[in-house]
Protein backbone atom coordinates (compact mmCIF):
# COMPACT_ATOMS: atom_id res chain seq x y z
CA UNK A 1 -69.95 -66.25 52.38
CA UNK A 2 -73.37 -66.11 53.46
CA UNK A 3 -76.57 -64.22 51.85
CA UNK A 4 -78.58 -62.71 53.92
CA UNK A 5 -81.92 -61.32 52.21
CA UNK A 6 -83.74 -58.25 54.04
CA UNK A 7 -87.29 -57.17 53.46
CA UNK A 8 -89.39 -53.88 54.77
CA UNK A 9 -92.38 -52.11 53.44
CA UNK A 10 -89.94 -49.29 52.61
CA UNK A 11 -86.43 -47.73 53.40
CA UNK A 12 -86.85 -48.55 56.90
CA UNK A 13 -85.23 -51.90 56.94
CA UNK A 14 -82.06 -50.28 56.26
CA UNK A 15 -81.74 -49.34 59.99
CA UNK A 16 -81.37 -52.74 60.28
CA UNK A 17 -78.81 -53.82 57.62
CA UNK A 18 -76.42 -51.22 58.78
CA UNK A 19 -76.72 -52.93 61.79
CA UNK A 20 -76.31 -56.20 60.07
CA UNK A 21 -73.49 -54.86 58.72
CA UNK A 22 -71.34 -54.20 61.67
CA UNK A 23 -71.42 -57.82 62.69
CA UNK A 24 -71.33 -59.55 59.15
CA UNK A 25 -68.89 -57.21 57.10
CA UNK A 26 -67.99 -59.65 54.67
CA UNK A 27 -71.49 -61.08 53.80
CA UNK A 28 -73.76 -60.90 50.66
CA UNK A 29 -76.53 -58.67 51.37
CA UNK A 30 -80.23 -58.35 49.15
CA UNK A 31 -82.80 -55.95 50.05
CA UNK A 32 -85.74 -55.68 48.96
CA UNK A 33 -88.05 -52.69 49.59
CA UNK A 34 -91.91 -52.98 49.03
CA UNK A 35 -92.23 -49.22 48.42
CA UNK A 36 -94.98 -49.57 45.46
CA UNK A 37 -97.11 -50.91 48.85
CA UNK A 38 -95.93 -49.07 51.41
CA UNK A 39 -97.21 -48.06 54.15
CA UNK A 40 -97.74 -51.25 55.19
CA UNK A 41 -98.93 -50.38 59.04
CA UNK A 42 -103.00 -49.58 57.57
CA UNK A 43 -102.76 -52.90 55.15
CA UNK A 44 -104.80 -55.92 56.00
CA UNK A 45 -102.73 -58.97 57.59
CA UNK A 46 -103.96 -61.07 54.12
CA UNK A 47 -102.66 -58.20 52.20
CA UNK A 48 -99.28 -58.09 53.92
CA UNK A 49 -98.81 -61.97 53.77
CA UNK A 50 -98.97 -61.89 49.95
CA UNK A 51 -96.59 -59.12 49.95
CA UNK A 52 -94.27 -61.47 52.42
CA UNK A 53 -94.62 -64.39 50.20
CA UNK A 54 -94.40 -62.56 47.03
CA UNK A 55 -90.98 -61.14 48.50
CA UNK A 56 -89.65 -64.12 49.95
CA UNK A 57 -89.95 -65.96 47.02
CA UNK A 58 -87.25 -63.53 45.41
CA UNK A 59 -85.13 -63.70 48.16
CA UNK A 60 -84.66 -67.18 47.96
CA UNK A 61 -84.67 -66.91 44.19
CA UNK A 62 -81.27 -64.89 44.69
CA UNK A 63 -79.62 -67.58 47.07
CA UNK A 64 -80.53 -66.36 50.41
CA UNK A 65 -79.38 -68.04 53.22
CA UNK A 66 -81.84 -66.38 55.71
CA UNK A 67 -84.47 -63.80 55.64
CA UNK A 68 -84.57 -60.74 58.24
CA UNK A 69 -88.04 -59.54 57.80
CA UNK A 70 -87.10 -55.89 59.00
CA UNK A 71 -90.91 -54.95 59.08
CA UNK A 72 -92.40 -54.78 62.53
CA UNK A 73 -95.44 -54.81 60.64
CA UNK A 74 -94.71 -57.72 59.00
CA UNK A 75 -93.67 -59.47 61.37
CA UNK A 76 -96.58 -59.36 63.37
CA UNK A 77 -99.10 -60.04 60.01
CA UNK A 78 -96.75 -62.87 58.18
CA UNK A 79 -93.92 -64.52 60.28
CA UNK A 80 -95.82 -67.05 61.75
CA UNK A 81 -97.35 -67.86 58.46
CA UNK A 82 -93.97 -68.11 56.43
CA UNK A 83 -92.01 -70.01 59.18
CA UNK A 84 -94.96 -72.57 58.52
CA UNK A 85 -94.84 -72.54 54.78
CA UNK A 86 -90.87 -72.46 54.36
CA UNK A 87 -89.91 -74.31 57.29
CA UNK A 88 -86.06 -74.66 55.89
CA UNK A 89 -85.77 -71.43 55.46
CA UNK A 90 -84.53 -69.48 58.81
CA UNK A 91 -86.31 -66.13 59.48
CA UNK A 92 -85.52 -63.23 61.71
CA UNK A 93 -88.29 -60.74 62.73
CA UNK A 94 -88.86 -57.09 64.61
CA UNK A 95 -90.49 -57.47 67.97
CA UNK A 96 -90.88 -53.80 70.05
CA UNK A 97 -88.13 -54.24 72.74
CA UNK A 98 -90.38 -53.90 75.81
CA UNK A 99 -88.13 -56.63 77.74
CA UNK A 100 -85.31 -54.07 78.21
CA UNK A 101 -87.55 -50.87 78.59
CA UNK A 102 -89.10 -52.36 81.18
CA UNK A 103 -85.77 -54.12 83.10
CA UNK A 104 -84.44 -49.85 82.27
CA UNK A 105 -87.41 -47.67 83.50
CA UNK A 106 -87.15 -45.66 86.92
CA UNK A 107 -90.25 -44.21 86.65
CA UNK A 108 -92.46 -47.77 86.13
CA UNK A 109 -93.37 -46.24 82.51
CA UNK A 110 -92.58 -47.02 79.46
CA UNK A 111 -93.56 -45.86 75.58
CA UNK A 112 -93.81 -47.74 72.83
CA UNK A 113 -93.75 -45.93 69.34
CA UNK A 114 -95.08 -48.01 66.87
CA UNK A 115 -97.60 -48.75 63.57
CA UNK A 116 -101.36 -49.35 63.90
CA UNK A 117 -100.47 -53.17 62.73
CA UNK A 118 -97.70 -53.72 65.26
CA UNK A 119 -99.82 -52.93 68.22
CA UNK A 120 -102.70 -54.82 67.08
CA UNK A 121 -100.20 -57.87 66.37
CA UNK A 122 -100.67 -60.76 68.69
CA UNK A 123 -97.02 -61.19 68.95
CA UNK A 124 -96.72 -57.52 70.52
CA UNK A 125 -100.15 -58.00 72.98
CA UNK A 126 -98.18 -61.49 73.79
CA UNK A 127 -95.20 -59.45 74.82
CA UNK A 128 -97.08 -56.40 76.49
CA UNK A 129 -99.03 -58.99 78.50
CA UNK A 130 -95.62 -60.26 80.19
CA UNK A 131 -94.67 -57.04 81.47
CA UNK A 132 -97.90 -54.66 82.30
CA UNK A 133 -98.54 -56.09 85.73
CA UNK A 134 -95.16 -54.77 86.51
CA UNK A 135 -94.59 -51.27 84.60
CA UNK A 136 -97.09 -48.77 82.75
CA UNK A 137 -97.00 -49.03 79.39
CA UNK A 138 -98.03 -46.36 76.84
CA UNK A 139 -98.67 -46.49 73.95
CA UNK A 140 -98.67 -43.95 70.75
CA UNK A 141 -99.13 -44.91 66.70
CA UNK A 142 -95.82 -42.94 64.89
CA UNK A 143 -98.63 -40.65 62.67
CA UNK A 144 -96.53 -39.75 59.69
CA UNK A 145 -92.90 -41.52 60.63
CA UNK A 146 -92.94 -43.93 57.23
CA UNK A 147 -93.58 -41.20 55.33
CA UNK A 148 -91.14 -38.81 56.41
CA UNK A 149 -88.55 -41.01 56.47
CA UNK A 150 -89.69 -42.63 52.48
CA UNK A 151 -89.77 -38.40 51.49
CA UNK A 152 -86.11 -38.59 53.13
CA UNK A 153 -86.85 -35.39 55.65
CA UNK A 154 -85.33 -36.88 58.94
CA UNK A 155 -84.80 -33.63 60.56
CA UNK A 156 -86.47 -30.00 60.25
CA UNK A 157 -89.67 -27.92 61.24
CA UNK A 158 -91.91 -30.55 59.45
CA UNK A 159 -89.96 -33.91 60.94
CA UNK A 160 -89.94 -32.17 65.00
CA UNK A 161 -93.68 -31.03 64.90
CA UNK A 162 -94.96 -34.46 63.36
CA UNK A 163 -92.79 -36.68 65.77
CA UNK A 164 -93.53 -34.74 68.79
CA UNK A 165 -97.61 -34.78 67.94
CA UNK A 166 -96.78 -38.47 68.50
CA UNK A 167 -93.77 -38.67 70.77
CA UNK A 168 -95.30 -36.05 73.49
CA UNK A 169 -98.41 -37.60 74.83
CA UNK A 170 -95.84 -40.74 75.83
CA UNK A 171 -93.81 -38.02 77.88
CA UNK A 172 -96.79 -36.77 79.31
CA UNK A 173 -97.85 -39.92 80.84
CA UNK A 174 -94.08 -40.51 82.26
CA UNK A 175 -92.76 -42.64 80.23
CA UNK A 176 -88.43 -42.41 80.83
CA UNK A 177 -88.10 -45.38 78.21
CA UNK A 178 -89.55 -44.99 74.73
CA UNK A 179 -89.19 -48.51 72.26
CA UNK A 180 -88.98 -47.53 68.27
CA UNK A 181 -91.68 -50.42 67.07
CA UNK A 182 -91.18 -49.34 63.39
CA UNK A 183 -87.86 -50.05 61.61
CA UNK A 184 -88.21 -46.77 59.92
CA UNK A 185 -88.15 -45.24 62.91
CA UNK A 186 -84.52 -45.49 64.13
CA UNK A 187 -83.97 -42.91 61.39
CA UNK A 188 -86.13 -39.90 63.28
CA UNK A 189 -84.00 -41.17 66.28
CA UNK A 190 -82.08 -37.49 66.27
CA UNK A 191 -85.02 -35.81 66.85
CA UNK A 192 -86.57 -38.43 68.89
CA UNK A 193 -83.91 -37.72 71.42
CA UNK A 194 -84.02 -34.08 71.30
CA UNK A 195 -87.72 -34.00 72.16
CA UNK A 196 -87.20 -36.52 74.46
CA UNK A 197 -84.37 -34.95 76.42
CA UNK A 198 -81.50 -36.53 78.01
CA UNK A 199 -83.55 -38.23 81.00
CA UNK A 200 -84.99 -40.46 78.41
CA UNK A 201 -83.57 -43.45 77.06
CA UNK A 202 -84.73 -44.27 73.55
CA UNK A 203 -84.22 -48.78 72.26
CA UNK A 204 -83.81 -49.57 69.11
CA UNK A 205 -84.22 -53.64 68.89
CA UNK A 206 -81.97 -53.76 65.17
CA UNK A 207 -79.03 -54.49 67.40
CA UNK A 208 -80.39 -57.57 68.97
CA UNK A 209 -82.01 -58.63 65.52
CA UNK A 210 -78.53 -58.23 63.61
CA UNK A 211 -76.81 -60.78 66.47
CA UNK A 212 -79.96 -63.23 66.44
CA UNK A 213 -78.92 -63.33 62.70
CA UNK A 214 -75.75 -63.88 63.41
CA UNK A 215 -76.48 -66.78 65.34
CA UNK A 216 -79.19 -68.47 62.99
CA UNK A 217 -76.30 -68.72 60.67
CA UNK A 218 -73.85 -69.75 63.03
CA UNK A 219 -76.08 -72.88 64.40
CA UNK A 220 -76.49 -73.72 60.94
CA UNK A 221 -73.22 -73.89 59.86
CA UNK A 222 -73.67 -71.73 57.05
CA UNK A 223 -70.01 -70.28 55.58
CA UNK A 224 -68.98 -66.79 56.59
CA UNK A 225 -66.61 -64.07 56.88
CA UNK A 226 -65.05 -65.06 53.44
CA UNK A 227 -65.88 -61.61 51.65
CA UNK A 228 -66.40 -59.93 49.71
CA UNK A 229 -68.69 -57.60 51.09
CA UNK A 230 -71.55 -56.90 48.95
CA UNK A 231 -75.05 -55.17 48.34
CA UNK A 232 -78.26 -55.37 45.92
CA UNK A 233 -80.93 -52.97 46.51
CA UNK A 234 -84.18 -53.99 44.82
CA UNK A 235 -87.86 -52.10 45.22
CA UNK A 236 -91.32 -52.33 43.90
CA UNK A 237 -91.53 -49.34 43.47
CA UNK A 238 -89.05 -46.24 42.93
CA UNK A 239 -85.63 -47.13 43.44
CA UNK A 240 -84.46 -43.30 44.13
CA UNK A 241 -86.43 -43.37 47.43
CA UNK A 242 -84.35 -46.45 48.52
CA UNK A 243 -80.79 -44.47 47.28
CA UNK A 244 -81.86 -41.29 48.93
CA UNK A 245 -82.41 -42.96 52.49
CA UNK A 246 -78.66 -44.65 51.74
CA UNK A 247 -76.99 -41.36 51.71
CA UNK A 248 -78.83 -39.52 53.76
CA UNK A 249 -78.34 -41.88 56.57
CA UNK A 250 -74.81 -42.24 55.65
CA UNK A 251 -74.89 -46.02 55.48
CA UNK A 252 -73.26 -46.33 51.52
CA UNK A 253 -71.04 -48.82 51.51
């Protein structure tokens, strides 16, 4: 049975365990949410590394096998820096999926949702850079997402009117393709889509994150599959906000 630990600033990693889930249903899972610090998308990249350390540190503590960092803040402030300092330890991080928006746009634009951190990241200008010659892309900071989603209101007056202040200006520009760059946001996704309106597709990369998982443990030959399913939640802060999401988003075991 493998252990697979899973880190976010919040509840917003959870959209990728259940994820995780579907393809490793008889795994150990750990998950730790950094709610005491979170938002982590205004946090300095120092700040956020200590956090990542701090946090891997227990993982490993609790026998993880791997680490999903299911932060696309994160990922962009501290991956880099603990693939270097635990290089036997395999990590999987968030990257916005701009790759498929841009193979799935018919209009040549696409929108990318994400934190202030993530689009100031050097692994999402790396990936931006790859595609821009060949489609438009817009971009729009998700003002409010994390903490709608951490209050647990995914859907209402308050949720629509601060996701389309946010989602609408990508519309407006054309975009037919809009990439969630925020873990948490896979959560708004309902109202995301209504907004949007059926001639837009909305990516969420947790998918493709839970199978690159998948694989890490495969090409290391790490047991699996043996059961029995299981799940810690841990947080820095208060635990209740990490239960609420749980239900709410119907993922309980």
């Amino acid at each position: 049975m493998a252990t697979l630990g899973i880190f976010d600033s919040g509840s917003g990693g959870l959209s990728v365990y259940r994820e995780l889930v579907k393809v490793l249903p008889r795994e150990r899972f750990i998950y730790y949410s950094d709610n005491a610090h979170c938002p982590y998308g205004e946090k300095t990249a120092l700040y956020i590394q200590e956090r990542a350390r701090f946090i891997t540190d227990f993982l490993l503590g609790k026998g993880a096998d791997i680490i999903v960092v299911a932060c696309n803040t994160a990922t962009a402030a501290a991956i880099s820096m603990l693939r270097e300092e635990y290089p036997s330890v395999p990590f999987v991080g968030m990257e916005p999926a701009v790759k498929p928006a841009a193979l799935g746009t018919r209009t040549g634009v696409i929108g990318v949702l994400a934190t202030a951190g993530t689009l100031k990241g050097s692994k999402y200008l790396h990936t931006r850079g790859r595609f821009e010659d060949n489609v438009r892309i817009a971009e729009h900071v998700g003002q409010g997402f994390v903490e709608l989603v951490e209050a647990g209101i995914l859907d209402g007056p308050e949720a629509e009117a601060t996701v389309r202040a946010s989602l609408q200006p990508l519309l407006d520009e054309g975009a037919d393709v809009v990439v969630l760059g925020c873990t948490h946001y896979p959560f708004l996704r309902p109202v995301i889509e209504r907004i949007a309106g059926p001639g837009v597709q909305v990516i969420d990369p947790a998918p493709a994150v839970a199978r690159q998982a998948q694989r890490l443990l495969e090409e290391r030959g790490v047991p699996m599959g043996e059961g029995p399913f299981s799940v810690e939640l841990h947080s820095s802060g208060d635990p209740a906000a990490l239960s609420r999401i749980f239900k709410l988003a119907q993922i309980m075991p």
